[in-house]
PDB file of N, CA and C in Angstrom:
ATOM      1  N   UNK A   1      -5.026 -53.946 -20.388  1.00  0.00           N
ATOM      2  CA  UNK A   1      -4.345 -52.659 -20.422  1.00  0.00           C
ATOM      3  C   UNK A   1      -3.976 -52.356 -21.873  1.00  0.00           C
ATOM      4  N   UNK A   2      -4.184 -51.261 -22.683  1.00  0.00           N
ATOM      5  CA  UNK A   2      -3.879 -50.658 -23.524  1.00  0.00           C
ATOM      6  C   UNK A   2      -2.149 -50.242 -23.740  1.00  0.00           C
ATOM      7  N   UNK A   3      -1.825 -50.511 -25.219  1.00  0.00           N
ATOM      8  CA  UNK A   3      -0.467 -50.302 -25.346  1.00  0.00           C
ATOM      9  C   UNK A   3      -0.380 -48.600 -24.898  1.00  0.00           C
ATOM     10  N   UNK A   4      -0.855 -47.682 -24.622  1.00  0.00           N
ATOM     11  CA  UNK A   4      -1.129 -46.585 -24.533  1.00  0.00           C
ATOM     12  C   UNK A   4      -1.063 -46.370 -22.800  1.00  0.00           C
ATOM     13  N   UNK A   5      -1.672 -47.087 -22.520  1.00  0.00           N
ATOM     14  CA  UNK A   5      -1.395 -46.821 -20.784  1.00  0.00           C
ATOM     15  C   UNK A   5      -0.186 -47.696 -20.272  1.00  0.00           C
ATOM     16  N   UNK A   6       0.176 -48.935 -20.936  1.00  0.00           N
ATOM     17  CA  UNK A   6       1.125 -49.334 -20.421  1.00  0.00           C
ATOM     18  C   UNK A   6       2.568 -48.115 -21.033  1.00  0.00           C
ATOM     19  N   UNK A   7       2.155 -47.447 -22.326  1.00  0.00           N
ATOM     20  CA  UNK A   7       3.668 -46.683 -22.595  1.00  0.00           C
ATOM     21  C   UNK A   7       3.647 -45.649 -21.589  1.00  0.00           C
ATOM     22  N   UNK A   8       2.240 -45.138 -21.015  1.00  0.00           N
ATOM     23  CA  UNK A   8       2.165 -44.168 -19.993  1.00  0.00           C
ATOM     24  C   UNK A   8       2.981 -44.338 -18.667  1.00  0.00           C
ATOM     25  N   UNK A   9       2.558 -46.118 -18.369  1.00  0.00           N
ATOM     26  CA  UNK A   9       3.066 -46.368 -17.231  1.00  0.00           C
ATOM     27  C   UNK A   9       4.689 -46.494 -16.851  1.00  0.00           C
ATOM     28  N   UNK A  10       5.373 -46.809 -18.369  1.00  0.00           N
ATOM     29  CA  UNK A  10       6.604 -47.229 -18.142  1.00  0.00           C
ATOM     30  C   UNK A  10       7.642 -45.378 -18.011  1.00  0.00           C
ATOM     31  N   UNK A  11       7.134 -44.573 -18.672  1.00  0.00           N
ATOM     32  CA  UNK A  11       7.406 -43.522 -18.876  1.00  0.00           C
ATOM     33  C   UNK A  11       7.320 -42.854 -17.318  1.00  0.00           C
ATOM     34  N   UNK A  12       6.304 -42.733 -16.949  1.00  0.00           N
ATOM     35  CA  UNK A  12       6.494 -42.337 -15.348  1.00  0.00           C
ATOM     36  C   UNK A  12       6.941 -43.170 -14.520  1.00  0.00           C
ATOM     37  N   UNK A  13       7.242 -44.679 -14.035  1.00  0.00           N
ATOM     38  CA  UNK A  13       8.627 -45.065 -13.911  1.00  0.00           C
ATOM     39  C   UNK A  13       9.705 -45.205 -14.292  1.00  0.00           C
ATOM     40  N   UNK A  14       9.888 -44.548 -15.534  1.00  0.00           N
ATOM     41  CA  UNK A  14      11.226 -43.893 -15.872  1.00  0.00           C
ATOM     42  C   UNK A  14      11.758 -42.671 -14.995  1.00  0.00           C
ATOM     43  N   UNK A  15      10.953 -42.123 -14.805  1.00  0.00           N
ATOM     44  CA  UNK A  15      11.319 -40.608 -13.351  1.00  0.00           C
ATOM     45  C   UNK A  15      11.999 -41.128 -12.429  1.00  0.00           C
ATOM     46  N   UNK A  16      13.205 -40.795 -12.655  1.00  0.00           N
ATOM     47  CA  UNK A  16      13.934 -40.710 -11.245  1.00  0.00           C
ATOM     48  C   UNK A  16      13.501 -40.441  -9.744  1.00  0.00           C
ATOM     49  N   UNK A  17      13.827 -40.993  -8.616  1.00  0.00           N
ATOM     50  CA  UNK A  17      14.163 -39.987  -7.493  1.00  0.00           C
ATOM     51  C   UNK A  17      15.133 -39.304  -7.259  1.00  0.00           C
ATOM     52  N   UNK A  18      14.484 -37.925  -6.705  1.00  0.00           N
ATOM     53  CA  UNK A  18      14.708 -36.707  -7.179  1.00  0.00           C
ATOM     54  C   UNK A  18      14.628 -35.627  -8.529  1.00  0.00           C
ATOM     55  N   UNK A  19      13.896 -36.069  -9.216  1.00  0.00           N
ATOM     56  CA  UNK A  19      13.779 -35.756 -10.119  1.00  0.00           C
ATOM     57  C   UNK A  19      12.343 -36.108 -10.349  1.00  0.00           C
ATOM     58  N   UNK A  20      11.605 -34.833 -11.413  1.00  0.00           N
ATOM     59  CA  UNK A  20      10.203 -34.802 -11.814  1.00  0.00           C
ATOM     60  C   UNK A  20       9.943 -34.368 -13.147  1.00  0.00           C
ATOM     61  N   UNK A  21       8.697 -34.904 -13.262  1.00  0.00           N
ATOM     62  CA  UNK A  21       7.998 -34.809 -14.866  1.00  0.00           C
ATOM     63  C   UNK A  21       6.978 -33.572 -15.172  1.00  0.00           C
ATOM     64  N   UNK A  22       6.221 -33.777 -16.220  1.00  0.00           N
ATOM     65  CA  UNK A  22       5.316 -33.053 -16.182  1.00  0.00           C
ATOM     66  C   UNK A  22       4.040 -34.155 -17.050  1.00  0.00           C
ATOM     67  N   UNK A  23       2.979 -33.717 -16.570  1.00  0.00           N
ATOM     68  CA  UNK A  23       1.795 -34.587 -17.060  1.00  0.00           C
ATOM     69  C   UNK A  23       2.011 -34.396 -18.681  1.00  0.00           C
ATOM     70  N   UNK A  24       2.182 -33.227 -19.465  1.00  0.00           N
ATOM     71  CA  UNK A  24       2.722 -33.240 -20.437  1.00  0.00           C
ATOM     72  C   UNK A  24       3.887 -33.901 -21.207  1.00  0.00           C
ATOM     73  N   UNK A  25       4.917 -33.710 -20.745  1.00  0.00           N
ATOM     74  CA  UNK A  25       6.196 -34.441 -21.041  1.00  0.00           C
ATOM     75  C   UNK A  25       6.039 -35.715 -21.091  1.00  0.00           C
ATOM     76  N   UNK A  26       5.363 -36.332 -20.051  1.00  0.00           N
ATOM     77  CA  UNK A  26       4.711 -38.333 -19.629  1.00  0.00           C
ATOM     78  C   UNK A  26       4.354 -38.102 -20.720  1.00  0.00           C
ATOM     79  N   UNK A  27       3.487 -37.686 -21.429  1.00  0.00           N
ATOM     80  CA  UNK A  27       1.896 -37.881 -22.529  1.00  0.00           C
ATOM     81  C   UNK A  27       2.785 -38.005 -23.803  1.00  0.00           C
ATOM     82  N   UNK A  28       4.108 -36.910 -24.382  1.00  0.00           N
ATOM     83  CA  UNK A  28       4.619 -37.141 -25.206  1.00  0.00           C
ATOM     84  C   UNK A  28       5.625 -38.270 -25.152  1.00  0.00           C
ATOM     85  N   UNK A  29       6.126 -38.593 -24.103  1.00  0.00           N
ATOM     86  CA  UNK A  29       7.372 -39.647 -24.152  1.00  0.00           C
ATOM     87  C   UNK A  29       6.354 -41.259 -24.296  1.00  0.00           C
ATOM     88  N   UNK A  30       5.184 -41.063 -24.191  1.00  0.00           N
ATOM     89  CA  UNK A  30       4.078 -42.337 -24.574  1.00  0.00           C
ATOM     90  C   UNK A  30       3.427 -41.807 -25.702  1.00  0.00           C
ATOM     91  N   UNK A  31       4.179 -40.698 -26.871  1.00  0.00           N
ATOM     92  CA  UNK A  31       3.566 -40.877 -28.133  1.00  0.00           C
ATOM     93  C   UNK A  31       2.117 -39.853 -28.255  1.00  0.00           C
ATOM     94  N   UNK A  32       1.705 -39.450 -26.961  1.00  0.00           N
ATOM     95  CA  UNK A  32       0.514 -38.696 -27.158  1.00  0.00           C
ATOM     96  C   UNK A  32       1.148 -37.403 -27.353  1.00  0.00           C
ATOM     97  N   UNK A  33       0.280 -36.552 -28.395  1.00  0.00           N
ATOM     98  CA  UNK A  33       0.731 -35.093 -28.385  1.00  0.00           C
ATOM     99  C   UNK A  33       0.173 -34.285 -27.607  1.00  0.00           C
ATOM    100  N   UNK A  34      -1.306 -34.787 -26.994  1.00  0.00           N
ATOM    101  CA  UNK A  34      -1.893 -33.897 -26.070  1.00  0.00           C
ATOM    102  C   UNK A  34      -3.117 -34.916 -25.382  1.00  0.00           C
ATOM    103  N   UNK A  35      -2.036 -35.504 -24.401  1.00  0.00           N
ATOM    104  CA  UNK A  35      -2.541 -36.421 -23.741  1.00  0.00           C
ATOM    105  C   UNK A  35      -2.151 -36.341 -21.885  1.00  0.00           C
ATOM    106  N   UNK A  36      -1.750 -34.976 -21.256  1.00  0.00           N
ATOM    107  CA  UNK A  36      -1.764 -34.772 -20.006  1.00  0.00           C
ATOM    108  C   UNK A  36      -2.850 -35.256 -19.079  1.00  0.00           C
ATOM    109  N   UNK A  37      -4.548 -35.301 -19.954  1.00  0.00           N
ATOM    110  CA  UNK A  37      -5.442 -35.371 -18.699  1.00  0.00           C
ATOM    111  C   UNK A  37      -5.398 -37.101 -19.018  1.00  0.00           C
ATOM    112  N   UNK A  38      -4.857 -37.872 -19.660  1.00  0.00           N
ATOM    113  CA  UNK A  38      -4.871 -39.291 -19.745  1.00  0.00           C
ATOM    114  C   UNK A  38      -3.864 -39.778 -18.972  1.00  0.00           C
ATOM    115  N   UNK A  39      -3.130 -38.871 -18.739  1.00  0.00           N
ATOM    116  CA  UNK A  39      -1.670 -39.332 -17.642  1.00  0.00           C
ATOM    117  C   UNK A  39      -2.151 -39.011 -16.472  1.00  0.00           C
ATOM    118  N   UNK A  40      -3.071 -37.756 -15.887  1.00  0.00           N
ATOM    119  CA  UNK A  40      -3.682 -37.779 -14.900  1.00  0.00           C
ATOM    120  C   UNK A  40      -4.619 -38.410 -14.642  1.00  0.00           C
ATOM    121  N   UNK A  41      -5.505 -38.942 -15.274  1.00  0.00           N
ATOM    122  CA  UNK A  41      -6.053 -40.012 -15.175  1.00  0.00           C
ATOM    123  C   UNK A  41      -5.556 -41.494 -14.711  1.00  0.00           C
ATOM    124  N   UNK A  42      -4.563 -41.756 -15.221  1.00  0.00           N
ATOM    125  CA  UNK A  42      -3.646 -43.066 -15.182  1.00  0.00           C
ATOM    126  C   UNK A  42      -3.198 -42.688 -13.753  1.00  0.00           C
ATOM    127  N   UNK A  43      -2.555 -41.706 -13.590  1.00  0.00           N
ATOM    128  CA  UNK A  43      -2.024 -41.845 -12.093  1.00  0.00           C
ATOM    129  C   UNK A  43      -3.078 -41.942 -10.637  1.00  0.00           C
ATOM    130  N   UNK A  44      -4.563 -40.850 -11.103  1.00  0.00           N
ATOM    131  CA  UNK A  44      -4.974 -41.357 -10.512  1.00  0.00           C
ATOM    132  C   UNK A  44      -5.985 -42.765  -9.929  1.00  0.00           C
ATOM    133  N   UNK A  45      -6.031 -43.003 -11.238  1.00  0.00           N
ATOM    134  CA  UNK A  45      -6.860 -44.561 -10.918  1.00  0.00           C
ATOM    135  C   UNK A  45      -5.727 -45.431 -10.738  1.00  0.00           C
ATOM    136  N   UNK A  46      -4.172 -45.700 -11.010  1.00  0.00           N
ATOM    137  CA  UNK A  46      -3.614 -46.983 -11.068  1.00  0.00           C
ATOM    138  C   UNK A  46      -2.582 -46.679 -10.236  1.00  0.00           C
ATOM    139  N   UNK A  47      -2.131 -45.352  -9.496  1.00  0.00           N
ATOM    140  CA  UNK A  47      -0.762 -45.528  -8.928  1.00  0.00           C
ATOM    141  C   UNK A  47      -0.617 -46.360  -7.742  1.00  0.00           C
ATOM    142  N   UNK A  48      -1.564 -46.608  -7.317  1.00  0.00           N
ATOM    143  CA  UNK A  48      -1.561 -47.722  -6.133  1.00  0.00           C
ATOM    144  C   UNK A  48      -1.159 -49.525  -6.805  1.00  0.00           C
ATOM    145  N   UNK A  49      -1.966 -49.387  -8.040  1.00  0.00           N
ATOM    146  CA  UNK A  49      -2.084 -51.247  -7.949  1.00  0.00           C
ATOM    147  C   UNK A  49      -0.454 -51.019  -9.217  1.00  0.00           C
ATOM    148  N   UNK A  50      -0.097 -49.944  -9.813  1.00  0.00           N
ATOM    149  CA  UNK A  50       1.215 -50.127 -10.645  1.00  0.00           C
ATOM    150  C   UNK A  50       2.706 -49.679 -10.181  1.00  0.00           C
ATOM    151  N   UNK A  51       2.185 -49.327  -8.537  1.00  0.00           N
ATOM    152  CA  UNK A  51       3.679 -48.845  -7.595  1.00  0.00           C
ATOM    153  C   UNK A  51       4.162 -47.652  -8.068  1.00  0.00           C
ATOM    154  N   UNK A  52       2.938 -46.886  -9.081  1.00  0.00           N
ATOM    155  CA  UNK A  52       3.557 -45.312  -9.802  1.00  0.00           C
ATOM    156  C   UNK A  52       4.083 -44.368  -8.714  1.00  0.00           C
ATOM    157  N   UNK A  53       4.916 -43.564  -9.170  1.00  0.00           N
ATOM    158  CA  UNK A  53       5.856 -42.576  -8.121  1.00  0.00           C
ATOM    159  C   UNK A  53       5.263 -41.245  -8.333  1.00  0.00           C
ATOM    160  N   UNK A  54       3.783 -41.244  -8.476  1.00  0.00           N
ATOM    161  CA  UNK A  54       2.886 -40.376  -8.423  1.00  0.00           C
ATOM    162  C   UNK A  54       3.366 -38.780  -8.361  1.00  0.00           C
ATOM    163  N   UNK A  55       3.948 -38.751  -6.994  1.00  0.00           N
ATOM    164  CA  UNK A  55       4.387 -37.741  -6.263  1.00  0.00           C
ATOM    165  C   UNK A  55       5.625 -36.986  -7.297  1.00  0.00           C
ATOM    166  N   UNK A  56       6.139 -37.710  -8.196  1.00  0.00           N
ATOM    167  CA  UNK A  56       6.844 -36.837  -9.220  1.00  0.00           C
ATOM    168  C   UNK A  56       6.818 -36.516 -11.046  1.00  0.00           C
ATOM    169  N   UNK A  57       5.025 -36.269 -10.544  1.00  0.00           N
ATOM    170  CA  UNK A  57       4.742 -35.950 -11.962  1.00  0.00           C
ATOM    171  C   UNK A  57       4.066 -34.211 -11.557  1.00  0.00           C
ATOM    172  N   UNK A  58       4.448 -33.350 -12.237  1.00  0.00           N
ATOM    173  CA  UNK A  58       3.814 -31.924 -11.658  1.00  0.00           C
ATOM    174  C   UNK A  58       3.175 -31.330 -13.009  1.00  0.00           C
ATOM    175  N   UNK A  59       2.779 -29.788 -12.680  1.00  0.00           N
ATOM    176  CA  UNK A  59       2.559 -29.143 -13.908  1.00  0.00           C
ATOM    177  C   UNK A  59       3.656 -29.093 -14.886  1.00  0.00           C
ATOM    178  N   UNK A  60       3.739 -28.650 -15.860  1.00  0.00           N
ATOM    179  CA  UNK A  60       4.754 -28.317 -16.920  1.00  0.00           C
ATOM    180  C   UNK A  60       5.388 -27.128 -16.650  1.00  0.00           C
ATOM    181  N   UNK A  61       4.454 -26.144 -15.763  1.00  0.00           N
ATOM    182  CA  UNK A  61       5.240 -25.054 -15.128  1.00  0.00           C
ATOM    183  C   UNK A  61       5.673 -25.147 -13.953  1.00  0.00           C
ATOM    184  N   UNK A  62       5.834 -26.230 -13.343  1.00  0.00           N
ATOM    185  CA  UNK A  62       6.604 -26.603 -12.415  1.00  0.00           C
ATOM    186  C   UNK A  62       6.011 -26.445 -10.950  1.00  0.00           C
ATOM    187  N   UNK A  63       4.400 -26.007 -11.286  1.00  0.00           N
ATOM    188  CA  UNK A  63       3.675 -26.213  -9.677  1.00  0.00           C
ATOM    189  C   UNK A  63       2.960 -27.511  -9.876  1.00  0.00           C
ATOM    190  N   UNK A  64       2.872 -28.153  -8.222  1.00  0.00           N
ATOM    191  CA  UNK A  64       1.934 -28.837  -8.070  1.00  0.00           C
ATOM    192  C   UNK A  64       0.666 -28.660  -8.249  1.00  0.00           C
ATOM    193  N   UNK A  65      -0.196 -29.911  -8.924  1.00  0.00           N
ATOM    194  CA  UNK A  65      -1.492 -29.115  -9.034  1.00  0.00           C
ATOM    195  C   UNK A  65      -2.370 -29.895  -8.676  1.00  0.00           C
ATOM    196  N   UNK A  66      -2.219 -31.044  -7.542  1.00  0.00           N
ATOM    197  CA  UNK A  66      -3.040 -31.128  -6.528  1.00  0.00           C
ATOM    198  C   UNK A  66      -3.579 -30.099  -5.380  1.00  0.00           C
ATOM    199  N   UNK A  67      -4.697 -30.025  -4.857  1.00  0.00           N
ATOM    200  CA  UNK A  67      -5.159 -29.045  -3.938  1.00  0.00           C
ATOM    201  C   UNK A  67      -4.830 -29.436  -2.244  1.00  0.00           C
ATOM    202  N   UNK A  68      -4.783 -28.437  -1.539  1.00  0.00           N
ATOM    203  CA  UNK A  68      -4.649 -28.555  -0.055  1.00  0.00           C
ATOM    204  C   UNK A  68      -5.263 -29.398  -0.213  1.00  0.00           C
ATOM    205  N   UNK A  69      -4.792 -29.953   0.948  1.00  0.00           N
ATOM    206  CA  UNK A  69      -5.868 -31.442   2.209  1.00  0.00           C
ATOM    207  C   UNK A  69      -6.103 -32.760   0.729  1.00  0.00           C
ATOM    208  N   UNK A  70      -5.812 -32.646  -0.711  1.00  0.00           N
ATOM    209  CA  UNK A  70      -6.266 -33.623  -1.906  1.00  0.00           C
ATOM    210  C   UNK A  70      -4.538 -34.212  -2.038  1.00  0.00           C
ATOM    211  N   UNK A  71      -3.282 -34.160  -0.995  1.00  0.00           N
ATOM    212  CA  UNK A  71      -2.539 -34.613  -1.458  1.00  0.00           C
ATOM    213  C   UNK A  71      -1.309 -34.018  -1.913  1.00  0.00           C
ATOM    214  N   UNK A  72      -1.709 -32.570  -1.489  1.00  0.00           N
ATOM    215  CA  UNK A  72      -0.006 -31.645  -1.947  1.00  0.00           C
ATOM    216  C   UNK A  72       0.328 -31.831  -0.712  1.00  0.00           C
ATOM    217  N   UNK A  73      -0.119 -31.391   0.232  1.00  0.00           N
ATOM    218  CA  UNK A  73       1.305 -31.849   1.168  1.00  0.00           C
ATOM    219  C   UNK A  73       2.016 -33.370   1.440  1.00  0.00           C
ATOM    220  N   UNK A  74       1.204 -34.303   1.087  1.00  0.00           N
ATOM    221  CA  UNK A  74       2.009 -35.571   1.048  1.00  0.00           C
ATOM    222  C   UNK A  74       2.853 -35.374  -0.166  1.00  0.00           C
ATOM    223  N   UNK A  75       2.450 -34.910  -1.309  1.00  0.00           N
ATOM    224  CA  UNK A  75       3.031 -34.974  -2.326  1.00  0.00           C
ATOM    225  C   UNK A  75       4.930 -33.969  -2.220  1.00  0.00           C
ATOM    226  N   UNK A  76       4.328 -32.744  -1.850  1.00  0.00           N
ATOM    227  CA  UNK A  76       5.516 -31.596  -1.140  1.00  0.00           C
ATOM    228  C   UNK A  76       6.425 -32.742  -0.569  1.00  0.00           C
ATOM    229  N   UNK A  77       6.017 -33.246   0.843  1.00  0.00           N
ATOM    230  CA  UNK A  77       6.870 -34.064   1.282  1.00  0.00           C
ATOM    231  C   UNK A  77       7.609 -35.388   1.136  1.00  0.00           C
ATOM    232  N   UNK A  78       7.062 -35.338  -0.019  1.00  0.00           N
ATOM    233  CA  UNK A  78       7.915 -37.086  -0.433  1.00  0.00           C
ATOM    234  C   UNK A  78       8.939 -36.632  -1.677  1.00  0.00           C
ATOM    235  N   UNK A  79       8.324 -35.531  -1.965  1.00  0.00           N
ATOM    236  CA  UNK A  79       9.520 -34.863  -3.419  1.00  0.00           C
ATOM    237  C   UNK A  79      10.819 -33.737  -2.355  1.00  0.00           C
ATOM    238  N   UNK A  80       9.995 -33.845  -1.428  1.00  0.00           N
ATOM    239  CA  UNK A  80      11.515 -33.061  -0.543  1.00  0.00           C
ATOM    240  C   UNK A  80      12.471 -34.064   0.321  1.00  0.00           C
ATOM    241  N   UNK A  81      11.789 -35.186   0.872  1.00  0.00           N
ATOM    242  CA  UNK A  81      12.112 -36.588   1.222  1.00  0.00           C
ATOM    243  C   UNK A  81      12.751 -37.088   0.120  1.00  0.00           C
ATOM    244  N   UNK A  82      12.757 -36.825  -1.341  1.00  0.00           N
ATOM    245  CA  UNK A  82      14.148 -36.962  -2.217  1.00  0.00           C
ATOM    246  C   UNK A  82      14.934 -36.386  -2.892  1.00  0.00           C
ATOM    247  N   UNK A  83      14.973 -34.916  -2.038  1.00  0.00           N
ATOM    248  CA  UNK A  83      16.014 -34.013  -1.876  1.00  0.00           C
ATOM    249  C   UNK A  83      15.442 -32.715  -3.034  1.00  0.00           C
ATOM    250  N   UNK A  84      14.287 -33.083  -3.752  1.00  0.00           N
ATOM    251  CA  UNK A  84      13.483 -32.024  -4.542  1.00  0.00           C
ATOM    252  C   UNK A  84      13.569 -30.798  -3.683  1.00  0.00           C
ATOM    253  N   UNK A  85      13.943 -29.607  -3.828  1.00  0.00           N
ATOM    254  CA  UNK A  85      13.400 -28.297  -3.347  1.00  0.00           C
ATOM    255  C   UNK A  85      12.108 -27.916  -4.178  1.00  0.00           C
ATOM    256  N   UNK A  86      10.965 -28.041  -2.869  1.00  0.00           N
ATOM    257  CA  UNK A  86       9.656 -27.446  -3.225  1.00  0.00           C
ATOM    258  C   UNK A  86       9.508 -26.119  -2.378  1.00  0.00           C
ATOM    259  N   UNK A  87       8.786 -25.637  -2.823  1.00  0.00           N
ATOM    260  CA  UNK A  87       8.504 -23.942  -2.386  1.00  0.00           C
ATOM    261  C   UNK A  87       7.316 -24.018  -1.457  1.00  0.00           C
ATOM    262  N   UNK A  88       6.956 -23.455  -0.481  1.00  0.00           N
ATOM    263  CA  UNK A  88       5.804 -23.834   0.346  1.00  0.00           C
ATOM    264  C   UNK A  88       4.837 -23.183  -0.632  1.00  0.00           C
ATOM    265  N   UNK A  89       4.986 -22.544  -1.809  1.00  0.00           N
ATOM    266  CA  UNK A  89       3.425 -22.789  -2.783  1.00  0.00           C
ATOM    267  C   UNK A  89       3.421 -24.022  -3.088  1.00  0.00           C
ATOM    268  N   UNK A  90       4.126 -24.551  -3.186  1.00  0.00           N
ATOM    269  CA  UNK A  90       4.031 -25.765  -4.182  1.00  0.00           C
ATOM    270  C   UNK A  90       4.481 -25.816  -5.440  1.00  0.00           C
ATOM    271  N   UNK A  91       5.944 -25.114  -5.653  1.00  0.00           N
ATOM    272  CA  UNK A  91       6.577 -25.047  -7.309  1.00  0.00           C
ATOM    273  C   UNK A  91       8.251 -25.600  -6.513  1.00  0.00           C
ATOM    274  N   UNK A  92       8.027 -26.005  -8.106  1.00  0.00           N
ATOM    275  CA  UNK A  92       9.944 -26.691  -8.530  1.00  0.00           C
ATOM    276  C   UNK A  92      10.346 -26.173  -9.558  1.00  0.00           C
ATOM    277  N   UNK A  93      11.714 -26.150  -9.272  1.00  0.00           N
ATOM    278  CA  UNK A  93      12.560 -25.642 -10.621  1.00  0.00           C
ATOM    279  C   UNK A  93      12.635 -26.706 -11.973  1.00  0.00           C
ATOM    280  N   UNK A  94      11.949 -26.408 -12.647  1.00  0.00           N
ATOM    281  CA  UNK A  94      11.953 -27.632 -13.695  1.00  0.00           C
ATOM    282  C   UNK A  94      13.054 -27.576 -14.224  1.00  0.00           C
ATOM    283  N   UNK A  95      14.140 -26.487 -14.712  1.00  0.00           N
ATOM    284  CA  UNK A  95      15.217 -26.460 -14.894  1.00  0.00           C
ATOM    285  C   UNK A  95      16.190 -26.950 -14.157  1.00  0.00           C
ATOM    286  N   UNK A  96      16.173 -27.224 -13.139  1.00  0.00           N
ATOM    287  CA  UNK A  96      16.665 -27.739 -11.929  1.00  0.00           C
ATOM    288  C   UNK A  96      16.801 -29.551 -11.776  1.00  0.00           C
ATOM    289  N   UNK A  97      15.532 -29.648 -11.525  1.00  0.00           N
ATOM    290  CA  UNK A  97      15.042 -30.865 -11.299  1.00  0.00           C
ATOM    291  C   UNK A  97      14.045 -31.674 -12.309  1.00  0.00           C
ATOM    292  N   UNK A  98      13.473 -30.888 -13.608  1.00  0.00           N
ATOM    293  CA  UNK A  98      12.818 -31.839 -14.172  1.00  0.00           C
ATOM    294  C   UNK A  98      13.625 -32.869 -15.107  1.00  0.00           C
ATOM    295  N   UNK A  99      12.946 -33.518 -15.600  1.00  0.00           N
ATOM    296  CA  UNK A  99      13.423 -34.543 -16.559  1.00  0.00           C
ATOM    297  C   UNK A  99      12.600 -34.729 -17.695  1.00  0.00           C
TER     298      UNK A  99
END
């Protein structure tokens, strides 16, 4: 593992429950200035074998940007399962709830 994916990894278990990120925000708090599709990447190849809390990393504008039936509604429901208000589009108040 790369010092680069492990700063990725520790950064998105830094996210609270109840509380969410943005693939952007992850990328800078691990030093990248424009490194969002490397954090989406990371979450999706490793959140299973690194216990990542997947479900609370979103856009920077505060929608989900997984697709129907690819995981927003599991995703919707595990960020409302920790008290997140999601919108049945699929947006959060990042002012609200991000970090």
């Amino acid at each position: 593992m790369t010092e680069t994916t492990f700063c990725i990894i520790q950064a998105i278990k830094a996210v609270p429950a109840g509380r969410v990120s943005s693939y952007r925000n992850i990328a800078w708090k691990a030093g990248l200035s424009n490194g969002a599709r490397q954090v989406a990447r990371i979450l999706h190849s490793m959140s299973e074998s690194q216990n990542l809390p997947w479900h609370r990393i979103i856009k920077a504008d505060g929608r989900i940007a997984l697709r129907p039936g690819e995981g927003r509604e599991d995703q919707i429901l595990l960020l409302r399962g920790e008290g997140v208000a999601v919108s049945d589009a699929g947006s959060v108040d990042m002012t609200r709830y991000g970090c």
